[in-house]
Protein backbone atom coordinates (compact mmCIF):
# COMPACT_ATOMS: atom_id res chain seq x y z
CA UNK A 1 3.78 -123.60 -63.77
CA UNK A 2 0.97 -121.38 -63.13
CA UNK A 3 0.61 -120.04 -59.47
CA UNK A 4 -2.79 -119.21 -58.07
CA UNK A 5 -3.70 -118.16 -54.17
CA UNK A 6 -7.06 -120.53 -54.06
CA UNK A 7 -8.05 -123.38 -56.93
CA UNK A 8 -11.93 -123.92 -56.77
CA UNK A 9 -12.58 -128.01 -58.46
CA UNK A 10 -15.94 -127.50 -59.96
CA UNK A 11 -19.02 -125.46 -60.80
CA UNK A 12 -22.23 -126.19 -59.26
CA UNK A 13 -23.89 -124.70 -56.82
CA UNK A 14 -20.77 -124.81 -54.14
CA UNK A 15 -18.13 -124.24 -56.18
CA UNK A 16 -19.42 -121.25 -57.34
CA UNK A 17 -20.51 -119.87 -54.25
CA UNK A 18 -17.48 -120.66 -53.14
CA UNK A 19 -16.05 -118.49 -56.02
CA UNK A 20 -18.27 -115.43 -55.13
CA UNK A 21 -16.85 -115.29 -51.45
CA UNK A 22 -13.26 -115.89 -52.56
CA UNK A 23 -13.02 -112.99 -55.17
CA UNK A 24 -14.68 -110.79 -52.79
CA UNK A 25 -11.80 -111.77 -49.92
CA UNK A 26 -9.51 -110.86 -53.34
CA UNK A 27 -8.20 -114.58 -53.34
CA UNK A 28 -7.85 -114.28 -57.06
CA UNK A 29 -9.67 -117.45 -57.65
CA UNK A 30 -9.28 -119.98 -60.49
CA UNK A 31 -12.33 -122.59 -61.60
CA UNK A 32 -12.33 -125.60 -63.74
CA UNK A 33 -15.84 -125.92 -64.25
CA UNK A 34 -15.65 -129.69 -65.41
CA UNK A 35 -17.48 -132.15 -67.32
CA UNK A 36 -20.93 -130.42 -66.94
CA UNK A 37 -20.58 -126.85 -66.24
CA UNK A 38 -23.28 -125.99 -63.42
CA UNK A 39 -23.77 -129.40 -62.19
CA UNK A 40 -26.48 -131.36 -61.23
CA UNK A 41 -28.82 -128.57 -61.86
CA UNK A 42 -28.33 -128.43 -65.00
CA UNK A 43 -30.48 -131.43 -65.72
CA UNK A 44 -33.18 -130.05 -63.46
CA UNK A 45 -35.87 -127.53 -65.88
CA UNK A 46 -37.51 -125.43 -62.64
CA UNK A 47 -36.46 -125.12 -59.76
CA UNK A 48 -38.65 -124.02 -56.81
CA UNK A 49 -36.86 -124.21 -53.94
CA UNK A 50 -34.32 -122.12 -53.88
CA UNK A 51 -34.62 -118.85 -52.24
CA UNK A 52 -34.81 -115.62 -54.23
CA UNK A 53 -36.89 -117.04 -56.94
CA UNK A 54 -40.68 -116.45 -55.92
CA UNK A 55 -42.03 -118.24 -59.20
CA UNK A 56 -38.86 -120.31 -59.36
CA UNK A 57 -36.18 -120.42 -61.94
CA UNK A 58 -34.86 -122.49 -65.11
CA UNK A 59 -32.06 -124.61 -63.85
CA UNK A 60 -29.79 -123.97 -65.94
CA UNK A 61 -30.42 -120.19 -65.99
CA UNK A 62 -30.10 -120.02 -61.76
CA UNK A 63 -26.58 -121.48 -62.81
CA UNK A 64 -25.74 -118.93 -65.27
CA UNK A 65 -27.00 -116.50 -62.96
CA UNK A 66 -24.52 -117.40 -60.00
CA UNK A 67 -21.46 -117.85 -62.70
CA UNK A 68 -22.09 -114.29 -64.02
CA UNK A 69 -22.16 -113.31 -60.69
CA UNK A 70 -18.74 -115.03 -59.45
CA UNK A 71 -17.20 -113.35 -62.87
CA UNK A 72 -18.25 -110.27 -61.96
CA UNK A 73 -16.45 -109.79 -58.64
CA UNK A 74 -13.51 -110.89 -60.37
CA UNK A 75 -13.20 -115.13 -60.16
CA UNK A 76 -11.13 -116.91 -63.52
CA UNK A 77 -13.76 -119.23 -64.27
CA UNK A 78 -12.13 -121.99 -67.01
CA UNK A 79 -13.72 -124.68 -68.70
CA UNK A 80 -11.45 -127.90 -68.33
CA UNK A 81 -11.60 -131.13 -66.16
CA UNK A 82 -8.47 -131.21 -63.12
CA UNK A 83 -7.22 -135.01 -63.86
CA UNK A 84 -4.66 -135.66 -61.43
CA UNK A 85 -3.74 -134.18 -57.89
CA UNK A 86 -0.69 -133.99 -55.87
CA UNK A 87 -1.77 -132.63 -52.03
CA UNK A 88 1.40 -134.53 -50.85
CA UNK A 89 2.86 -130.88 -50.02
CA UNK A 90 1.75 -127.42 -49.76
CA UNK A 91 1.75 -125.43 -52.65
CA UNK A 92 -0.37 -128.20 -54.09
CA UNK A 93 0.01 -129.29 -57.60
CA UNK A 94 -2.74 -130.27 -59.90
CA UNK A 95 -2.98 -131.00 -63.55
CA UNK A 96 -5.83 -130.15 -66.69
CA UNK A 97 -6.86 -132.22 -68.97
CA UNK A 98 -5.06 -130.34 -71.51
CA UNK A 99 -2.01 -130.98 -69.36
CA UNK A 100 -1.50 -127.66 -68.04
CA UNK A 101 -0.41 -127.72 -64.40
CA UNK A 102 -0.77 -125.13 -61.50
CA UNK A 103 0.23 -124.84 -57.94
CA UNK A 104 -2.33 -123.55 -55.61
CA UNK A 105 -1.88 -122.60 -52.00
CA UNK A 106 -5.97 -123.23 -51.38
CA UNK A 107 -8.15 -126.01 -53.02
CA UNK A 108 -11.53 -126.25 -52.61
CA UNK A 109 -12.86 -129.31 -54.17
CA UNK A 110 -16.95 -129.12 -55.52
CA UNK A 111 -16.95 -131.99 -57.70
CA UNK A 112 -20.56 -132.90 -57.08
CA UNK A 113 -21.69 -136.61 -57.41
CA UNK A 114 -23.58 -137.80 -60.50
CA UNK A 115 -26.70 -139.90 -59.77
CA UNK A 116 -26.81 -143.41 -60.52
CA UNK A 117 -28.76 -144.25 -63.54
CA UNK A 118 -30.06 -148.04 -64.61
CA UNK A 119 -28.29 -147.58 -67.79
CA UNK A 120 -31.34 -147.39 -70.34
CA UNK A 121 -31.18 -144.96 -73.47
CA UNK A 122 -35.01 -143.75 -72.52
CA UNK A 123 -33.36 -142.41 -69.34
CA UNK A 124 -31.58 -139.92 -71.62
CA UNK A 125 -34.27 -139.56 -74.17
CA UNK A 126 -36.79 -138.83 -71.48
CA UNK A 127 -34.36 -136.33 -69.30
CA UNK A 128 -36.33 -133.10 -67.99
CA UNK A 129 -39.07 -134.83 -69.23
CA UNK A 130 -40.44 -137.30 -66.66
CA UNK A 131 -36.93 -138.62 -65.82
CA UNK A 132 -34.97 -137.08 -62.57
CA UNK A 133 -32.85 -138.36 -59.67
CA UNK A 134 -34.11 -136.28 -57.36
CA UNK A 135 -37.83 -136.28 -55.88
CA UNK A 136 -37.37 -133.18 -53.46
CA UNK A 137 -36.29 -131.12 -56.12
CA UNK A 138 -38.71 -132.22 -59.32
CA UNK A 139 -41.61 -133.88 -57.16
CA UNK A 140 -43.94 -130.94 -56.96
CA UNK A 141 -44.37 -130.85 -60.79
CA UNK A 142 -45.87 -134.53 -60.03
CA UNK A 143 -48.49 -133.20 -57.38
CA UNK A 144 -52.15 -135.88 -57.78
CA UNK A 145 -50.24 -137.51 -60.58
CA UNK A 146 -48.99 -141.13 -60.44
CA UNK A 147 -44.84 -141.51 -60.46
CA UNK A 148 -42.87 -144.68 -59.67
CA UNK A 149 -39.11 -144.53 -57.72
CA UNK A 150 -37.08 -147.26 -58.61
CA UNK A 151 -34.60 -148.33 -55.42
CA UNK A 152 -35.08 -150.66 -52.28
CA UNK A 153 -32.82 -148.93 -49.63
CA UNK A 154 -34.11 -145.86 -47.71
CA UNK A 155 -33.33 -143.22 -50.30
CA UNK A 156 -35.27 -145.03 -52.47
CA UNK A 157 -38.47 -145.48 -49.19
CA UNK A 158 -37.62 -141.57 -48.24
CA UNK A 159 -37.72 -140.69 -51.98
CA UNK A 160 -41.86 -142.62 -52.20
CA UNK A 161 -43.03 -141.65 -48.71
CA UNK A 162 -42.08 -137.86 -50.17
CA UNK A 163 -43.83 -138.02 -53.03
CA UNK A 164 -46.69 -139.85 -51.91
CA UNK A 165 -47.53 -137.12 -49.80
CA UNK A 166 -47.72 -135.05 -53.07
CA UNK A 167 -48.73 -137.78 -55.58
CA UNK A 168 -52.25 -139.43 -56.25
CA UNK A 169 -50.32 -142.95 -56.20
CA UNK A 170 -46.13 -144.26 -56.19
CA UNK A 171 -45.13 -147.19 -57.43
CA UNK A 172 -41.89 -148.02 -55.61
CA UNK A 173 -39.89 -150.96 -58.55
CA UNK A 174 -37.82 -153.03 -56.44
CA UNK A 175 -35.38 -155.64 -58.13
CA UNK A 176 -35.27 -157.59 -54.94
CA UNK A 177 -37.70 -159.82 -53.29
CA UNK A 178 -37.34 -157.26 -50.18
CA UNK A 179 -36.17 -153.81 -49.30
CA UNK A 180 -32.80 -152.76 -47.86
CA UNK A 181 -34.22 -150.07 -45.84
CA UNK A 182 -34.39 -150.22 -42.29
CA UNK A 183 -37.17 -152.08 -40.64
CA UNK A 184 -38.68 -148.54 -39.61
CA UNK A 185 -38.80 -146.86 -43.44
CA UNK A 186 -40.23 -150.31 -44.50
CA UNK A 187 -43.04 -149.65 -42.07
CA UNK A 188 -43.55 -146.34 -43.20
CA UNK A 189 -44.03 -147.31 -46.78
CA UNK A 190 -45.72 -150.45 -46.24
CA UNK A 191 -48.31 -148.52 -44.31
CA UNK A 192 -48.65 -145.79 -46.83
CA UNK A 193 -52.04 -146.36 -49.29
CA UNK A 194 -50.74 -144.67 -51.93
CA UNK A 195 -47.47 -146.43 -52.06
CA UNK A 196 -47.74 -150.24 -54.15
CA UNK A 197 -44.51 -152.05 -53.97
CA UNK A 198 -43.72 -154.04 -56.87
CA UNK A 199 -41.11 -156.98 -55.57
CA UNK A 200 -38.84 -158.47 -58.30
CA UNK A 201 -39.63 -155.79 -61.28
CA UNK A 202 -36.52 -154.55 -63.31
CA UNK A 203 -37.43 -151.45 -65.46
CA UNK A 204 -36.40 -152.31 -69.00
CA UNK A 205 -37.66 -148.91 -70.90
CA UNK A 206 -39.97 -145.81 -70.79
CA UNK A 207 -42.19 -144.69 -73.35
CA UNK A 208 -44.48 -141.61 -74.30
CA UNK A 209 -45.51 -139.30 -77.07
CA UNK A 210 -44.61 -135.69 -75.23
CA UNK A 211 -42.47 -137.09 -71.92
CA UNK A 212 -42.71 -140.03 -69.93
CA UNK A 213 -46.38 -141.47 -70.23
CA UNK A 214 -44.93 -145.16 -68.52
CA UNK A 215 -43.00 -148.07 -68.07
CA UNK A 216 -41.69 -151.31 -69.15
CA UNK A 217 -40.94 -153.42 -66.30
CA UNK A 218 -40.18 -157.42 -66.26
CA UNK A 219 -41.48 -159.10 -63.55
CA UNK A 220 -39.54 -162.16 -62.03
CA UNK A 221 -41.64 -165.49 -61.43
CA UNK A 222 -39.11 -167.57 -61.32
CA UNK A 223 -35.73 -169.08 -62.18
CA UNK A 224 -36.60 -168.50 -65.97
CA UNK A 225 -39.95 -167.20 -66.17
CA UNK A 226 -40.27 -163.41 -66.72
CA UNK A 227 -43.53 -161.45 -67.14
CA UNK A 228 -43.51 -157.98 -69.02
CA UNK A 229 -45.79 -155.31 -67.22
CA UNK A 230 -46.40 -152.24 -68.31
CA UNK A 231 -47.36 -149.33 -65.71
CA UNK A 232 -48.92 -145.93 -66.67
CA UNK A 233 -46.79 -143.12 -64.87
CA UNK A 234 -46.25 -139.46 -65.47
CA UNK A 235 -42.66 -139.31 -63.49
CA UNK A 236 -39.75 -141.68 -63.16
CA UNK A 237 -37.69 -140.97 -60.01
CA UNK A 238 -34.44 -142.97 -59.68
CA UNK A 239 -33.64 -143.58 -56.16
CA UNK A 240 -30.49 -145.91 -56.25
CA UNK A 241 -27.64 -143.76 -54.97
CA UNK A 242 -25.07 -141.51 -56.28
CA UNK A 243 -21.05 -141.63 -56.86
CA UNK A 244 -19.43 -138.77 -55.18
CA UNK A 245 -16.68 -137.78 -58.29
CA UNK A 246 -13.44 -137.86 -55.45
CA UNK A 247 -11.81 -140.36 -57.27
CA UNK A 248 -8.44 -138.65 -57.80
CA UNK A 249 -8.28 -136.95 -54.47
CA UNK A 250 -8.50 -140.76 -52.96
CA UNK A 251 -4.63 -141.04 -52.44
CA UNK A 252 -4.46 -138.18 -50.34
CA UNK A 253 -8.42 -137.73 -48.26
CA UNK A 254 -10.45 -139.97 -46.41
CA UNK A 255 -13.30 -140.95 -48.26
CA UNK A 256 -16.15 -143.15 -46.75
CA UNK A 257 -16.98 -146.53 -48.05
CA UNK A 258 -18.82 -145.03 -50.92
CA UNK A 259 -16.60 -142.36 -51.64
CA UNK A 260 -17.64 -139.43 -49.90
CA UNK A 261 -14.91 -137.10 -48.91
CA UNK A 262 -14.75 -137.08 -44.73
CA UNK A 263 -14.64 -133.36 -43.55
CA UNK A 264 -13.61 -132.46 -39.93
CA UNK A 265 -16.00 -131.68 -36.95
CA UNK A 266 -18.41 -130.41 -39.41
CA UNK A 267 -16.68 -128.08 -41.40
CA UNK A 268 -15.32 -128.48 -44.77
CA UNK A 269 -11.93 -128.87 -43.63
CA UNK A 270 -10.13 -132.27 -45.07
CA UNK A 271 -7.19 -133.72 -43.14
CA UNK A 272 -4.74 -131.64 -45.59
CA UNK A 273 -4.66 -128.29 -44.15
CA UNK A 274 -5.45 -125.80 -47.16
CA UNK A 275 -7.68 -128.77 -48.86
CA UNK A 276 -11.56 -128.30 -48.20
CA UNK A 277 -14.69 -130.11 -49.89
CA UNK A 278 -17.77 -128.46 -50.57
CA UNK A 279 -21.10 -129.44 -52.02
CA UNK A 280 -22.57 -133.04 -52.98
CA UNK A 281 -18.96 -134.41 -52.95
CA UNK A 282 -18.76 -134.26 -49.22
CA UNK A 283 -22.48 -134.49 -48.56
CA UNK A 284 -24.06 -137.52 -48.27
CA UNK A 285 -27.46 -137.02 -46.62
CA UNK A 286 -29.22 -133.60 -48.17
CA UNK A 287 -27.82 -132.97 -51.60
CA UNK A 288 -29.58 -129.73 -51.92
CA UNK A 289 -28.45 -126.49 -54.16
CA UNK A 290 -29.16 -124.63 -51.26
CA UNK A 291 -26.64 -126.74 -48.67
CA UNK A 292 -23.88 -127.01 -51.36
CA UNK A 293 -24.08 -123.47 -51.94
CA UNK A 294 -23.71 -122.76 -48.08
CA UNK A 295 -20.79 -125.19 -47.79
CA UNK A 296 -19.20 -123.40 -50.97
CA UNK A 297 -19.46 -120.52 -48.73
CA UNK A 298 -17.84 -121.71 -45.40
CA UNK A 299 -14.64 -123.39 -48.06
CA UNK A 300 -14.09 -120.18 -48.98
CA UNK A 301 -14.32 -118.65 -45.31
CA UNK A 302 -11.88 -121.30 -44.29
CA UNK A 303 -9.89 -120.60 -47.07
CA UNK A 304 -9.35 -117.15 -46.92
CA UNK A 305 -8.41 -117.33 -42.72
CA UNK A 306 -6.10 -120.32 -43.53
CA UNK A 307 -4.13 -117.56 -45.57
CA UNK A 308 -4.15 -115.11 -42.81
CA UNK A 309 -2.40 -117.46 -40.63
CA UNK A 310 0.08 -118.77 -42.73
C-alpha cells in the first residue's frame, strides 16, 4: 500500500491551491483530480472575476494555469476518482477507482458540488453557450440583454435580483404556484420592474441557431390543461441548488441536511483530526473560485501544523 504524508481529493480551484501550499511546506502531496479535472470552472468560457486576470481568463486555461503551477513546486497530480474511504483510524486508508489503495496521514477533501440541472439534452447542447449555473460568475456577459433563472427558493430570487441589476429584463420560471424564498427576497423580486415571474412554467427545451436564442416552457392551467410558451432569452441561468459530492466521506463527517461537509469554528477542520474540507464541498453560501481557492489554502496550513504536532 502506497504511503503518502498529505492526500488532496480533487482539482478545482481548492484542491489545487491546496496543492501549491502543501508542496511548498514539502508535504509531498498526492491529487486525484476526479471526474472533471478543474472543476466547476471548467464549464465556465471567461472568467472575470478572479484576481490577476485584468481582461479575464478562459476557464479552463485559469485551471491549467494553477495545475502547472502546483506541478511545478513539486505536487503528484493523478487522474483517477478516490471511491471508498476509511477515516476510522489515522493513517487513513482510501481506495482508486482502479483499486489501488494508499494510506495518508493528511486528507484534504475538494470534491466540489455539481449544480443541479433539469435534466434536458439542450442543457448540454447549449453549455458555454447561454447555459450556466452560476449568475455571479457568467452574468456580466448578459449585461441589457434579457436572461431567465429557473428556481423558486432564494438562490434562485438572489440569482434574478443579481442579474436584473445587469440585465434589460429576467424572467424568473417557477414550477410552483409560489416561491420558497423567504417573505423578504420575495419582496425584493416582486418589487423589481425588470423581474416577470412566471408561476407554474416547467422549461421543456432551449433552442437557437449560434447559442441559446430561447425557451420552451409549458405553462400549467390546470389539472390537465397545459399551454406551451415560448420566451425569447439570450441566457439560461439554473438556480435550483447543487449536490455537494461527500457522499463517501458520509460514514465518517457530519454533513448537513443537504450534504455539505460541517467544518469546525470556521476553519476547514472536520471532526477527524488530520481530515479537512475545502472548496464548494464544504461551502454552502458563496461558491466562488476565489473562496475555494482560499480555503484550499488554510487545508493545507492546517495540514502542514497538524504534522508538526504529531
Amino acid at each position: 500500500m502506497e504511503h503518502v504524508k498529505c492526500l488532496i481529493i480533487g482539482s478545482g480551484p481548492a484542491g489545487y491551491t491546496a496543492a501549491i501550499y502543501a508542496a511548498r511546506a514539502n508535504l509531498q502531496p498526492v491529487e486525484y483530480a476526479g471526474l472533471q479535472p478543474g472543476g466547476q470552472l471548467t464549464q465556465t468560457t471567461t472568467v472575470e472575476n478572479f484576481p490577476g486576470y485584468p481582461t479575464g481568463v478562459d476557464g479552463n486555461q485559469m485551471m491549467m494555469d494553477i495545475r502547472q503551477q502546483a506541478e511545478n513546486l513539486g505536487a503528484d497530480i493523478r487522474d483517477g476518482i478516490i471511491v471508498k474511504a476509511d477515516l476510522s483510524q489515522a493513517p487513513y486508508v482510501l481506495t482508486t477507482d482502479d483499486g489501488h489503495q494508499l494510506s495518508a496521514d493528511t486528507v484534504i477533501i475538494a470534491t466540489g458540488a455539481s449544480a443541479r440541472y433539469l435534466g434536458l439534452p439542450d442543457e448540454e447542447k447549449y453549455r458555454g453557450q447561454g447555459v450556466s449555473a452560476c449568475a455571479t460568475c457568467d452574468g456580466f456577459f448578459y449585461r441589457k440583454k434579457t436572461v431567465a433563472v429557473v428556481g423558486g427558493g432564494d438562490t434562485a430570487c438572489e440569482d434574478a435580483l443579481y442579474l436584473a441589476g445587469l440585465c434589460k429584463k429576467v424572467y424568473l420560471v417557477v414550477r410552483k404556484p409560489y416561491l420558497r424564498a423567504s417573505k423578504v427576497m420575495q419582496q425584493r423580486v416582486m418589487d423589481a420592474e425588470n423581474i416577470e415571474i412566471l408561476f407554474e412554467h416547467n422549461t421543456v427545451g432551449l433552442y437557437g441557431e449560434n447559442g441559446v436564442e430561447g425557451a420552451h416552457l409549458v405553462k400549467r392551467r390546470g389539472e390537465a390543461d397545459e399551454e406551451q410558451v415560448d420566451i425569447a432569452i439570450d441566457g439560461f441561468f439554473l438556480a435550483i441548488g447543487h449536490n455537494p459530492n461527500s457522499e463517501i466521506f458520509k460514514p465518517w463527517l457530519d454533513t448537513d441536511a443537504t450534504g455539505y461537509i460541517l467544518t469546525i469554528d470556521g476553519t476547514p477542520r472536520t471532526k477527524i483530526p488530520g481530515v479537512f474540507a475545502a472548496g464548494d464541498v464544504a461551502d454552502p453560501v458563496y461558491r466562488q473560485a476565489i473562496t475555494a481557492a482560499a480555503s484550499g489554502c488554510k487545508a493545507a496550513l492546517e495540514a502542514e501544523r497538524y504534522l508538526q504536532t504529531r
